[in-house]
PDB file of N, CA and C in Angstrom:
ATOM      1  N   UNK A   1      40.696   2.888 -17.935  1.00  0.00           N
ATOM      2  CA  UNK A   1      40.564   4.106 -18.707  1.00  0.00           C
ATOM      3  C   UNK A   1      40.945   5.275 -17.808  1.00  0.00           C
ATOM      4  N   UNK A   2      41.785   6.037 -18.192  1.00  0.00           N
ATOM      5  CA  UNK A   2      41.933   7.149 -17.618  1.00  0.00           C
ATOM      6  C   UNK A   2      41.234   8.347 -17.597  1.00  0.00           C
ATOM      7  N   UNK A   3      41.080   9.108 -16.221  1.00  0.00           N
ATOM      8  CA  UNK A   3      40.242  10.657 -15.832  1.00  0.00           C
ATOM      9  C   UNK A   3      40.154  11.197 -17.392  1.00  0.00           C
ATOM     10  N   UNK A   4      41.999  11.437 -18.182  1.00  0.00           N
ATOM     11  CA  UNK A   4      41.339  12.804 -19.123  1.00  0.00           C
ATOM     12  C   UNK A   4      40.724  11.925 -20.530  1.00  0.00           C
ATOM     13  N   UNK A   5      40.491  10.540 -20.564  1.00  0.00           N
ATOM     14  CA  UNK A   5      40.014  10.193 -21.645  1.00  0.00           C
ATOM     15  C   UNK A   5      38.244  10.055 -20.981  1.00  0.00           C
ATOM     16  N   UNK A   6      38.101   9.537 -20.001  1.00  0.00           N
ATOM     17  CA  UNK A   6      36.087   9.590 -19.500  1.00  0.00           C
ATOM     18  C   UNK A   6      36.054  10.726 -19.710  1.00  0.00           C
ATOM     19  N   UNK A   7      37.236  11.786 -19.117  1.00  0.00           N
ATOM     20  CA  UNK A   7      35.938  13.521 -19.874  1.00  0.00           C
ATOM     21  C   UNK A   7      35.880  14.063 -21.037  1.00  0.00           C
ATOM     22  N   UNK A   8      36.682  13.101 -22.199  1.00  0.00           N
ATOM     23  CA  UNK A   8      36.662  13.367 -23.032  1.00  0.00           C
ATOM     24  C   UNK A   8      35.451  12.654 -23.824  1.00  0.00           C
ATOM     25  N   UNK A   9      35.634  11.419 -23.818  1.00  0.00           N
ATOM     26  CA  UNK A   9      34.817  10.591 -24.141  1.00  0.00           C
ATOM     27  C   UNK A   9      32.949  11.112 -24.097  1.00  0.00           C
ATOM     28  N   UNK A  10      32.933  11.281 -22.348  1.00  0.00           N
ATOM     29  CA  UNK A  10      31.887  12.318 -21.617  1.00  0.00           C
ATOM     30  C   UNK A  10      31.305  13.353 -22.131  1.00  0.00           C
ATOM     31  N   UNK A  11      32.454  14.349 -22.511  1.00  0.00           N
ATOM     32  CA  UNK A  11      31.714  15.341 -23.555  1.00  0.00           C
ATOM     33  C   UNK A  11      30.968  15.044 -25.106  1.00  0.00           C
ATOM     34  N   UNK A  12      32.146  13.996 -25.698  1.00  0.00           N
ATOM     35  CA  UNK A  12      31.280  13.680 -26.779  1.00  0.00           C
ATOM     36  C   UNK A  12      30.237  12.996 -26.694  1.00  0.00           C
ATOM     37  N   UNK A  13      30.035  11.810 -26.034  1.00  0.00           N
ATOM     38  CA  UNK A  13      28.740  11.562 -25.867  1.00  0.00           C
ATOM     39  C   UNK A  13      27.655  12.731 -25.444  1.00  0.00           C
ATOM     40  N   UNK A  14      28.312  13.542 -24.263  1.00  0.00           N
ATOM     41  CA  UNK A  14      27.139  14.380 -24.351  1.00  0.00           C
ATOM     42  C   UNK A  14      26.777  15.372 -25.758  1.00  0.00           C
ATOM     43  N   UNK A  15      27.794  15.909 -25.781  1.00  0.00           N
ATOM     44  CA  UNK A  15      27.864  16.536 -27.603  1.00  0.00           C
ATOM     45  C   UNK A  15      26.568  15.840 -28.820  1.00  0.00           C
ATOM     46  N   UNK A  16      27.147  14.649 -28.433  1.00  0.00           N
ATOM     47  CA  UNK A  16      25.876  13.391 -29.717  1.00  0.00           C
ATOM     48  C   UNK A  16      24.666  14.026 -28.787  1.00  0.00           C
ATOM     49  N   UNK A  17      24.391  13.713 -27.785  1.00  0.00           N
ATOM     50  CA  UNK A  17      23.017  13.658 -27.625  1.00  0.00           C
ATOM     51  C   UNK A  17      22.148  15.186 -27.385  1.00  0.00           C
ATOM     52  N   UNK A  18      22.915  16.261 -27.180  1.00  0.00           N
ATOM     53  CA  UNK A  18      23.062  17.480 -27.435  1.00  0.00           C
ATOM     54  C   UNK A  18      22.510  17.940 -28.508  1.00  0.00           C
ATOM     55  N   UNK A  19      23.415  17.340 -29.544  1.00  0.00           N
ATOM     56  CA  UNK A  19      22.841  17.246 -31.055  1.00  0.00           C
ATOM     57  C   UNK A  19      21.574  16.737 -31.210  1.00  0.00           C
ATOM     58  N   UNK A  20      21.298  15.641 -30.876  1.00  0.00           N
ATOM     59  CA  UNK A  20      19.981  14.956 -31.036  1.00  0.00           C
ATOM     60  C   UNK A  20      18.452  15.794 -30.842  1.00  0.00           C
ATOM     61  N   UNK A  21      18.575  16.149 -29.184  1.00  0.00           N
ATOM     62  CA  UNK A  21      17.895  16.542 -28.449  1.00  0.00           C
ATOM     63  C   UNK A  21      17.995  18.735 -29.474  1.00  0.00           C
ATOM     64  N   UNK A  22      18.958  19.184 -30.003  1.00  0.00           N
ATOM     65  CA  UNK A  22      18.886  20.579 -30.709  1.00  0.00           C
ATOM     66  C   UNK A  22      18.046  19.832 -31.899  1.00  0.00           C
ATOM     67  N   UNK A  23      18.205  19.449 -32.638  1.00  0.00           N
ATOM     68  CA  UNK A  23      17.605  18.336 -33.973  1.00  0.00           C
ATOM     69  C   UNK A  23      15.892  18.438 -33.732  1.00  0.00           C
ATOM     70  N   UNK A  24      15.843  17.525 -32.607  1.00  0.00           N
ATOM     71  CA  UNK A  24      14.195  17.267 -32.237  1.00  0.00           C
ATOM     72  C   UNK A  24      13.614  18.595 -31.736  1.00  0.00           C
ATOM     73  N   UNK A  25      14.176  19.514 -31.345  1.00  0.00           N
ATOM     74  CA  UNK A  25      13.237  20.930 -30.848  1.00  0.00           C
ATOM     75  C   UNK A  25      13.356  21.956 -32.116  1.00  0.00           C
ATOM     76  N   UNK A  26      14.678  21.927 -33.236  1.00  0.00           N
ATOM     77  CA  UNK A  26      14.174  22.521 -34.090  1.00  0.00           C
ATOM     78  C   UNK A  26      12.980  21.746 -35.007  1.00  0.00           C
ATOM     79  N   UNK A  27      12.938  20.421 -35.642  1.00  0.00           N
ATOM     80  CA  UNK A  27      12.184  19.788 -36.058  1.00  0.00           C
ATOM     81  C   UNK A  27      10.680  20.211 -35.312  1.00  0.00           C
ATOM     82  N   UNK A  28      10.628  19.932 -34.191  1.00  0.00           N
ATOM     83  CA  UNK A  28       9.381  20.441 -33.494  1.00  0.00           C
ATOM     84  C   UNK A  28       8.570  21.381 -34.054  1.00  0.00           C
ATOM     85  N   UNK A  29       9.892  22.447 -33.576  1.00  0.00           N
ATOM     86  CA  UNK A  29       9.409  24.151 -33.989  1.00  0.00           C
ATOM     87  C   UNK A  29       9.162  24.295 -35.764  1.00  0.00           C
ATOM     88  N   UNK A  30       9.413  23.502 -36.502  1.00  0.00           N
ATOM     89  CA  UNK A  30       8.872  23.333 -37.995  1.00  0.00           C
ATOM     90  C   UNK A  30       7.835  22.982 -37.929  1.00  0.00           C
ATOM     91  N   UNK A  31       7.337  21.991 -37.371  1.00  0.00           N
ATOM     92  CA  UNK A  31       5.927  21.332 -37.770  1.00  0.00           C
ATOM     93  C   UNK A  31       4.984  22.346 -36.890  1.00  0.00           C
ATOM     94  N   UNK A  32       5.564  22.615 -35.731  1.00  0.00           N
ATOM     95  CA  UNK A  32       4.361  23.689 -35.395  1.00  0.00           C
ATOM     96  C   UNK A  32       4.255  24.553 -36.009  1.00  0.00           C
ATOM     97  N   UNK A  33       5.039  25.477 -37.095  1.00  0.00           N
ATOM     98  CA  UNK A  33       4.705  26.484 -37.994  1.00  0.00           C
ATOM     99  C   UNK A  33       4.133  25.629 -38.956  1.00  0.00           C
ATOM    100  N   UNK A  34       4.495  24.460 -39.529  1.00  0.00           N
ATOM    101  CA  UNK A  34       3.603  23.863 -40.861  1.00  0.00           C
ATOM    102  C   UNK A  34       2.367  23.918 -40.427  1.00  0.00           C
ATOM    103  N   UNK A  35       1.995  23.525 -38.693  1.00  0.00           N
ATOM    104  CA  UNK A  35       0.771  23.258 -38.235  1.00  0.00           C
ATOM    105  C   UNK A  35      -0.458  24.686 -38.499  1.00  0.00           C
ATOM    106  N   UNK A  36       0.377  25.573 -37.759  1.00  0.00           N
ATOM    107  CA  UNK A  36      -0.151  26.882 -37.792  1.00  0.00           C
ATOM    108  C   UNK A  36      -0.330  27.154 -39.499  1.00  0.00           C
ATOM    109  N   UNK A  37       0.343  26.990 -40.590  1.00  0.00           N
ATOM    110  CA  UNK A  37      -0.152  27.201 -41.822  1.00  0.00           C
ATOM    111  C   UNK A  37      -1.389  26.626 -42.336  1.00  0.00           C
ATOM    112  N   UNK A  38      -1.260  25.240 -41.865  1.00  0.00           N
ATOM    113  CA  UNK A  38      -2.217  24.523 -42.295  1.00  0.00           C
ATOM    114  C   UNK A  38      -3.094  25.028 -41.875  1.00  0.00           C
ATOM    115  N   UNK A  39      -3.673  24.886 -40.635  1.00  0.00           N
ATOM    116  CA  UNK A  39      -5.034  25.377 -40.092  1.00  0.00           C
ATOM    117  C   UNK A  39      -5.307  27.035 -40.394  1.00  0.00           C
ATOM    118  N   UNK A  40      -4.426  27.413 -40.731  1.00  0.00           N
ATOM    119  CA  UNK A  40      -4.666  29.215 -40.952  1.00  0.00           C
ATOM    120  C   UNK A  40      -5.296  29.158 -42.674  1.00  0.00           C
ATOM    121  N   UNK A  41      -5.189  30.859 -43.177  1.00  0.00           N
ATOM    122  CA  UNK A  41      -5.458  31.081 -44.269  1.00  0.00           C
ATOM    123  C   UNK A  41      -4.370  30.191 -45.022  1.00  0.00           C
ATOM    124  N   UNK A  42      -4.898  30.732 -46.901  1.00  0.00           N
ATOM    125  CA  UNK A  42      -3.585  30.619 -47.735  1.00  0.00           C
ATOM    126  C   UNK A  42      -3.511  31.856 -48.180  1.00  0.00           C
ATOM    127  N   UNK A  43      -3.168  32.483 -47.298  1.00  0.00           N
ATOM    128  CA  UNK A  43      -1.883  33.425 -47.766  1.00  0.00           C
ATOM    129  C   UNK A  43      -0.915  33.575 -48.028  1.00  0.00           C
ATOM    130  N   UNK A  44       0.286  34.168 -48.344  1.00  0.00           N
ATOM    131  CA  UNK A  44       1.901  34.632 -48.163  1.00  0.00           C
ATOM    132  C   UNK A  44       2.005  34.645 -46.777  1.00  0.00           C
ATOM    133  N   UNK A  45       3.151  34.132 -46.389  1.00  0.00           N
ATOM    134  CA  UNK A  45       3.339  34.150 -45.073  1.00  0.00           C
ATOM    135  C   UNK A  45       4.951  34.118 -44.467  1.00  0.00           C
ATOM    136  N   UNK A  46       5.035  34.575 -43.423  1.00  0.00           N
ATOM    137  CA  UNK A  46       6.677  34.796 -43.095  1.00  0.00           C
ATOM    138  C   UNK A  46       6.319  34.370 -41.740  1.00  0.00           C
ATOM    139  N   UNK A  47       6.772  33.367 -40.852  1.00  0.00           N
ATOM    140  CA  UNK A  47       6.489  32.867 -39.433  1.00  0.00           C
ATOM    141  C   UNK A  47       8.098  32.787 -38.921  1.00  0.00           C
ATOM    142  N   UNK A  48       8.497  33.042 -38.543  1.00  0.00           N
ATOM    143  CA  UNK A  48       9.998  32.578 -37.075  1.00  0.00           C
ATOM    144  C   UNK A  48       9.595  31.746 -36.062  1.00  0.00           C
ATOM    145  N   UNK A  49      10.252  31.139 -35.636  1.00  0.00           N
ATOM    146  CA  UNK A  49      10.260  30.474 -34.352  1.00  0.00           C
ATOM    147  C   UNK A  49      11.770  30.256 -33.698  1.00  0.00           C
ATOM    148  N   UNK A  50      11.588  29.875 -32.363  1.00  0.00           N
ATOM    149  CA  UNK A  50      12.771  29.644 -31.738  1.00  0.00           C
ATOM    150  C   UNK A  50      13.721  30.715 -31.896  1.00  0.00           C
ATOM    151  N   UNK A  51      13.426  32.025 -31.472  1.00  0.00           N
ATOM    152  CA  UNK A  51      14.172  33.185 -31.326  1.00  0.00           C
ATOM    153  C   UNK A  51      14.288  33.944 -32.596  1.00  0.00           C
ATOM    154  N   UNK A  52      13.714  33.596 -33.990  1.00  0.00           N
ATOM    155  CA  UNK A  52      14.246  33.730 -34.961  1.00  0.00           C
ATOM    156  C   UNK A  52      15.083  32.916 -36.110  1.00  0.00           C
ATOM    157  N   UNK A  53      15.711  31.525 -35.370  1.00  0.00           N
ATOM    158  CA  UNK A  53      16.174  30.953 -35.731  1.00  0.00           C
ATOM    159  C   UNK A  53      15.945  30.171 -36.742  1.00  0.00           C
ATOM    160  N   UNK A  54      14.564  29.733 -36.986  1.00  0.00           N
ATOM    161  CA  UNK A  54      13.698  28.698 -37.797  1.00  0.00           C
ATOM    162  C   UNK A  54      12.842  29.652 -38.751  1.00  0.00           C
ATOM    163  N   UNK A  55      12.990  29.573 -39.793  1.00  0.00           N
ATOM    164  CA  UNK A  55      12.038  30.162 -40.639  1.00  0.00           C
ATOM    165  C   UNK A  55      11.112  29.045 -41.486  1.00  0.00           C
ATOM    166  N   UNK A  56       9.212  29.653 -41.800  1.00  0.00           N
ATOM    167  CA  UNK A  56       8.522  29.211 -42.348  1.00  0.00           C
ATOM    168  C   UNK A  56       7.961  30.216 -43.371  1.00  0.00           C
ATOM    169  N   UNK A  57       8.296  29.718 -44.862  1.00  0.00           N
ATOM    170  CA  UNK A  57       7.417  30.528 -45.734  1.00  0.00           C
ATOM    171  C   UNK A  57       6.677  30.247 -46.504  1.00  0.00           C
ATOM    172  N   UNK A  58       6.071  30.886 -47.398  1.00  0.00           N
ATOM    173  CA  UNK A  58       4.757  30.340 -48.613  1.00  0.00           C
ATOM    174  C   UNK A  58       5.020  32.012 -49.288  1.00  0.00           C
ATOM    175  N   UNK A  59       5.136  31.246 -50.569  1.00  0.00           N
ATOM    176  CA  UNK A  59       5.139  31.858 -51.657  1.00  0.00           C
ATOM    177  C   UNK A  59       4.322  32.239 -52.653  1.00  0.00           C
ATOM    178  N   UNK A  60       3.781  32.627 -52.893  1.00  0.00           N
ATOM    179  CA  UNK A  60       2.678  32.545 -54.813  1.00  0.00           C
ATOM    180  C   UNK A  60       3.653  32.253 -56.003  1.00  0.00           C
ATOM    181  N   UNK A  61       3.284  31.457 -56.415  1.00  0.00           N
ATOM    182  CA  UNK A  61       4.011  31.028 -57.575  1.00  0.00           C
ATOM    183  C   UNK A  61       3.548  31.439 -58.634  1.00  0.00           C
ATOM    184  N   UNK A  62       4.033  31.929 -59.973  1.00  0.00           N
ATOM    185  CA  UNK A  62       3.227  32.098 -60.800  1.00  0.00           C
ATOM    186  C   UNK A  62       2.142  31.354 -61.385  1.00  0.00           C
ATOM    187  N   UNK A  63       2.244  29.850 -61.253  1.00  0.00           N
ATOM    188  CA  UNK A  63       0.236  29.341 -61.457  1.00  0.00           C
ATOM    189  C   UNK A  63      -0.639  29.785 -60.902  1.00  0.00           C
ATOM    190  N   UNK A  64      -0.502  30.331 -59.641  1.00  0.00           N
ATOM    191  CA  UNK A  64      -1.362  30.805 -58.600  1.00  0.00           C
ATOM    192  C   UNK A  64      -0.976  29.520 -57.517  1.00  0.00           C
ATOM    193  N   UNK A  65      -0.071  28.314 -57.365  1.00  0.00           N
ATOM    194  CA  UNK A  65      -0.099  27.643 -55.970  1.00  0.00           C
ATOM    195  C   UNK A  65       0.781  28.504 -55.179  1.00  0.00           C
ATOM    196  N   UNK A  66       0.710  28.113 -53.962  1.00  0.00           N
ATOM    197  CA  UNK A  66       1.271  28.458 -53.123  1.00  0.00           C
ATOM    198  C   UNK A  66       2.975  27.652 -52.700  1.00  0.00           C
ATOM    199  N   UNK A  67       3.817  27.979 -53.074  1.00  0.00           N
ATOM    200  CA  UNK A  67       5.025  27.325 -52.399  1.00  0.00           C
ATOM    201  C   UNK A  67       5.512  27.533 -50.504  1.00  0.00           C
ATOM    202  N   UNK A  68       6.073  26.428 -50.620  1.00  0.00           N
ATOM    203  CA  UNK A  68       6.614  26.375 -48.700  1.00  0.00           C
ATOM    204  C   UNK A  68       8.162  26.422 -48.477  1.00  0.00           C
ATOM    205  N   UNK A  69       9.024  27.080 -48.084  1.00  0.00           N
ATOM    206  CA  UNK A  69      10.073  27.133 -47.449  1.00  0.00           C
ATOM    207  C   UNK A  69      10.685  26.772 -46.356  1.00  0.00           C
ATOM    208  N   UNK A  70      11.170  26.661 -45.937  1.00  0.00           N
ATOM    209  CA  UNK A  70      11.463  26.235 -44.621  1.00  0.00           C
ATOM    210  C   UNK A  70      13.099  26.419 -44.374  1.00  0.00           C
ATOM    211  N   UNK A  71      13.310  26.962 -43.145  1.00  0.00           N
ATOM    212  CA  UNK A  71      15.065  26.665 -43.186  1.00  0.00           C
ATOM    213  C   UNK A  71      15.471  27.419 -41.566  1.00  0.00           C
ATOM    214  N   UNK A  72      16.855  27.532 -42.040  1.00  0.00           N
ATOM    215  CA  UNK A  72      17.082  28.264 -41.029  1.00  0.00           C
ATOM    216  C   UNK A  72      18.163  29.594 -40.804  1.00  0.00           C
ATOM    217  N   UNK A  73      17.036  30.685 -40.176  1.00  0.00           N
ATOM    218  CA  UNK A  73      17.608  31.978 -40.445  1.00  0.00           C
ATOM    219  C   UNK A  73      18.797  32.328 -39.887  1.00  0.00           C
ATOM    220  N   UNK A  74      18.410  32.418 -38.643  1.00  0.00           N
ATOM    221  CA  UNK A  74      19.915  32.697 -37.329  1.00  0.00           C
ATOM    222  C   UNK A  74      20.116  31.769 -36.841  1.00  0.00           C
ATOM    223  N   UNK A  75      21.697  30.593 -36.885  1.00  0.00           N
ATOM    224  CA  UNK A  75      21.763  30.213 -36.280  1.00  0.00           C
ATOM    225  C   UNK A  75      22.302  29.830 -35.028  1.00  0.00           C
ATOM    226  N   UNK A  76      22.481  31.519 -34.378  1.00  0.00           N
ATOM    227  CA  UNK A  76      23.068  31.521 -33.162  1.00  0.00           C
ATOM    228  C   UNK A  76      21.867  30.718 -31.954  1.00  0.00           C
ATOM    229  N   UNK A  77      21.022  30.956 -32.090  1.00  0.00           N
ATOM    230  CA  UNK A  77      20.026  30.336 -31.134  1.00  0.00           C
ATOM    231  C   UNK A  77      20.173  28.833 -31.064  1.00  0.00           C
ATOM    232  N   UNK A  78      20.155  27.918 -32.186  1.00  0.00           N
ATOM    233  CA  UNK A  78      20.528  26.976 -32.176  1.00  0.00           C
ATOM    234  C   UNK A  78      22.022  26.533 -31.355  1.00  0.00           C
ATOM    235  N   UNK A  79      22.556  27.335 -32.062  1.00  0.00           N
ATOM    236  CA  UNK A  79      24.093  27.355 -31.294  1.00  0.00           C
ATOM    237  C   UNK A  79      24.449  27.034 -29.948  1.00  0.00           C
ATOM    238  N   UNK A  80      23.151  28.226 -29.181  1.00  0.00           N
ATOM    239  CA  UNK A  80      23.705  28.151 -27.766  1.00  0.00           C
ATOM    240  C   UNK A  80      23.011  26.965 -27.231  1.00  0.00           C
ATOM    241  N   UNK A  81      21.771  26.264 -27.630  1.00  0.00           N
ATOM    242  CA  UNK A  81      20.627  25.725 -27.544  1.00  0.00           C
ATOM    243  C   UNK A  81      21.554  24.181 -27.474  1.00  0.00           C
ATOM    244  N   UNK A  82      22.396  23.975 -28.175  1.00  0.00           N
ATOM    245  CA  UNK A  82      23.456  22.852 -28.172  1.00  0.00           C
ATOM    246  C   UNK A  82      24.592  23.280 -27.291  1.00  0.00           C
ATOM    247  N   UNK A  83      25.115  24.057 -27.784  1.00  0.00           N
ATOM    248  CA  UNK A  83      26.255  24.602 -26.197  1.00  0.00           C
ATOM    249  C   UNK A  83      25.415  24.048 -24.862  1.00  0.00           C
ATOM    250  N   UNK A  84      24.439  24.721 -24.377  1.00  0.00           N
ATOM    251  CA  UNK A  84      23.893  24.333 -22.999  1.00  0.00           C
ATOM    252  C   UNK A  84      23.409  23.009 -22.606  1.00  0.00           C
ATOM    253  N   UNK A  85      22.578  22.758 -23.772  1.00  0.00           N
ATOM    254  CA  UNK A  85      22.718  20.762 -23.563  1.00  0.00           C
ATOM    255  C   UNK A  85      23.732  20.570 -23.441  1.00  0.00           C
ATOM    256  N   UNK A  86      24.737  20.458 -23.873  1.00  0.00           N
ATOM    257  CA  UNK A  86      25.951  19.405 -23.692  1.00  0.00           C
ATOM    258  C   UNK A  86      26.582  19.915 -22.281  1.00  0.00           C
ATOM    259  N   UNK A  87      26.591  21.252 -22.106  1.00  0.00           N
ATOM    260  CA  UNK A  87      26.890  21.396 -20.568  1.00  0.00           C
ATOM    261  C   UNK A  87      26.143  20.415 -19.271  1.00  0.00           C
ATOM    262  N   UNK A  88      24.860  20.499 -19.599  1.00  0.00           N
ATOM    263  CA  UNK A  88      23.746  20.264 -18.513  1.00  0.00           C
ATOM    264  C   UNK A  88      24.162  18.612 -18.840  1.00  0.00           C
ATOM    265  N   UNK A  89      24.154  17.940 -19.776  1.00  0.00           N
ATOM    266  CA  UNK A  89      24.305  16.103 -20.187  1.00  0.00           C
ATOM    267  C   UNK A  89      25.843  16.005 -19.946  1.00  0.00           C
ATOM    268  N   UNK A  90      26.847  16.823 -19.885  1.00  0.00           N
ATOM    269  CA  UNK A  90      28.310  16.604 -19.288  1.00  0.00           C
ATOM    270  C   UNK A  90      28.174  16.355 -17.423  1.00  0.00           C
ATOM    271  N   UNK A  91      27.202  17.535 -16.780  1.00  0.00           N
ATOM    272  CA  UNK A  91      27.454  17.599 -15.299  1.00  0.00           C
ATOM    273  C   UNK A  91      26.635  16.581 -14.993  1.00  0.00           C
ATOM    274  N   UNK A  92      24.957  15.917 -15.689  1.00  0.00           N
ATOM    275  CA  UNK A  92      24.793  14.846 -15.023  1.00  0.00           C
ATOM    276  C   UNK A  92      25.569  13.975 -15.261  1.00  0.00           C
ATOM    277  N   UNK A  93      25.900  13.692 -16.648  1.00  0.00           N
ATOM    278  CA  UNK A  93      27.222  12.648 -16.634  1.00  0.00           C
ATOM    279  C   UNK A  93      28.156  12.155 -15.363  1.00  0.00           C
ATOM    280  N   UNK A  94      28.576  13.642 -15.193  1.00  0.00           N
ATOM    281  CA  UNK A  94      29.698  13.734 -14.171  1.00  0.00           C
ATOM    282  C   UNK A  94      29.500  13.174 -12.212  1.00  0.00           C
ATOM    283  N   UNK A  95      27.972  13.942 -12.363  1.00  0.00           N
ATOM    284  CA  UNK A  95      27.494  13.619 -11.444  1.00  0.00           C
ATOM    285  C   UNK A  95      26.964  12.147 -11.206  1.00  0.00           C
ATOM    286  N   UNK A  96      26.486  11.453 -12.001  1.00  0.00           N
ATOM    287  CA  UNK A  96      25.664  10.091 -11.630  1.00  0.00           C
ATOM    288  C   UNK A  96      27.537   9.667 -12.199  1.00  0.00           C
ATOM    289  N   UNK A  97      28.623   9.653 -12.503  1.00  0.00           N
ATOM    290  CA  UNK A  97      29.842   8.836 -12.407  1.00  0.00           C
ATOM    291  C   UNK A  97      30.265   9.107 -10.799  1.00  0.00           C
ATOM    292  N   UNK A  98      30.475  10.202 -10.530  1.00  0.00           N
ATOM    293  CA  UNK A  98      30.437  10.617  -9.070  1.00  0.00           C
ATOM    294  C   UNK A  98      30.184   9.844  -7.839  1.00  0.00           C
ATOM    295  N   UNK A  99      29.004   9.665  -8.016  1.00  0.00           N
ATOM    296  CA  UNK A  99      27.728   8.922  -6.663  1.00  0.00           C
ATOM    297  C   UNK A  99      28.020   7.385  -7.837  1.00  0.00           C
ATOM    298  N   UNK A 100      28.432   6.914  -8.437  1.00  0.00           N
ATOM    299  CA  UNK A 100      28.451   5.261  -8.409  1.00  0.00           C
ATOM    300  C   UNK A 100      29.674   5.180  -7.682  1.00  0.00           C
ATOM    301  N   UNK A 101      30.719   6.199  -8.348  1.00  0.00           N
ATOM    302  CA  UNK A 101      32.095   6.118  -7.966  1.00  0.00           C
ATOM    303  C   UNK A 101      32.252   6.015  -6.200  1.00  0.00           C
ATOM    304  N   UNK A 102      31.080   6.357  -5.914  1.00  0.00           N
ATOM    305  CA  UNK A 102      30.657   6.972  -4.090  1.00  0.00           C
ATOM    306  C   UNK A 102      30.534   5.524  -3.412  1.00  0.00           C
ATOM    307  N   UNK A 103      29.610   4.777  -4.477  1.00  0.00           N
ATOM    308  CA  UNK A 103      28.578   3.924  -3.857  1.00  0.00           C
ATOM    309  C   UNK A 103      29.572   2.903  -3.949  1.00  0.00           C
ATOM    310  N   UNK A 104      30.322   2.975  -4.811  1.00  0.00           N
ATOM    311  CA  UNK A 104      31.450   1.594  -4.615  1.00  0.00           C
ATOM    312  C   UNK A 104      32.230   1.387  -3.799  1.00  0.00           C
ATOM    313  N   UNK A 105      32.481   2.814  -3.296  1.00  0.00           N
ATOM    314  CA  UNK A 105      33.855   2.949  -2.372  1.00  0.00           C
ATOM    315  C   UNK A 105      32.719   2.203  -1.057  1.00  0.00           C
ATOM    316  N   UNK A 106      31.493   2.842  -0.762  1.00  0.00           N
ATOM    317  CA  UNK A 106      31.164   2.600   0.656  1.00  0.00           C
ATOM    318  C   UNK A 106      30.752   1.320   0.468  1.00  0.00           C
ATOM    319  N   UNK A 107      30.091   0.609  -0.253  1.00  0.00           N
ATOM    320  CA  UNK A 107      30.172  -1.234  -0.434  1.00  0.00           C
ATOM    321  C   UNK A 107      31.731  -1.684  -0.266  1.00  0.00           C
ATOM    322  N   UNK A 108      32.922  -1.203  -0.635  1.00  0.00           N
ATOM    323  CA  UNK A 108      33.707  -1.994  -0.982  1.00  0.00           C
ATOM    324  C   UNK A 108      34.917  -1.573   0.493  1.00  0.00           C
ATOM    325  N   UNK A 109      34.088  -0.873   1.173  1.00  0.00           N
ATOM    326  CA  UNK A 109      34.944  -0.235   2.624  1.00  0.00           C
ATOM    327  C   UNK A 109      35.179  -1.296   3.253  1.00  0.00           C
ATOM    328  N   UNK A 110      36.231  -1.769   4.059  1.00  0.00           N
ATOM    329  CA  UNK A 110      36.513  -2.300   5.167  1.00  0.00           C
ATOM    330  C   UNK A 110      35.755  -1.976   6.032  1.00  0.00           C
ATOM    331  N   UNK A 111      34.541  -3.137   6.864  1.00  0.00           N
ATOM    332  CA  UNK A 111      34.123  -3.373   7.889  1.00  0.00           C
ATOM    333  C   UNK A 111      32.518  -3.995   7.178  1.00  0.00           C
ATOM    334  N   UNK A 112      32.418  -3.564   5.989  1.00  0.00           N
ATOM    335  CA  UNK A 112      31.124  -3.891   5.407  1.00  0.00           C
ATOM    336  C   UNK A 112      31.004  -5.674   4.946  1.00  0.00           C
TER     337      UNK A 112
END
């Protein structure tokens, strides 16, 4: 396999798991606002999390229940939040290919 297909390859894998890892911290940041509803009043309520990015609401409905919303407001935070994973999961990538690439050469040296 060639250099420009591993950094290609490299990024997308890191990209997938980038994704994964943005996925599980917004998911997070939902249930801790569901959490905070639950244990709070029932009121109307407007909560953000994650810079703004994540919104939690409750509504009055006309029976008198309360409705829940959920979504997402800005999603530049998210944005960069995946931009920088995949940076940080590209350089260890790069790095632990690096130091095997290291460790082979000095096992596979003449005199060893």
């Amino acid at each position: 396999m060639g250099e420009g297909m591993f950094k290609a390859r490299s990024v997308l894998k890191s990209a997938a798991g980038a994704a994964l890892l943005t996925l599980v911290a917004a998911a997070g940041a939902l249930l801790t606002l569901m959490v905070m509803f639950i244990t709070g009043t029932d009121e109307v309520v407007e909560r953000k999390a994650f810079f703004g990015s994540l919104i939690f609401e409750t509504v009055k409905k006309s029976d008198g229940a309360l409705g829940i919303t959920t979504g997402v407001g800005n999603p530049i935070p998210l944005l960069a939040l995946f931009l920088v994973l995949t940076a940080v999961l590209t350089m260890i990538r790069t790095a632990y290919r690096g130091l095997k690439h290291r460790r082979e050469h000095r096992f596979n040296a003449p005199g060893n």
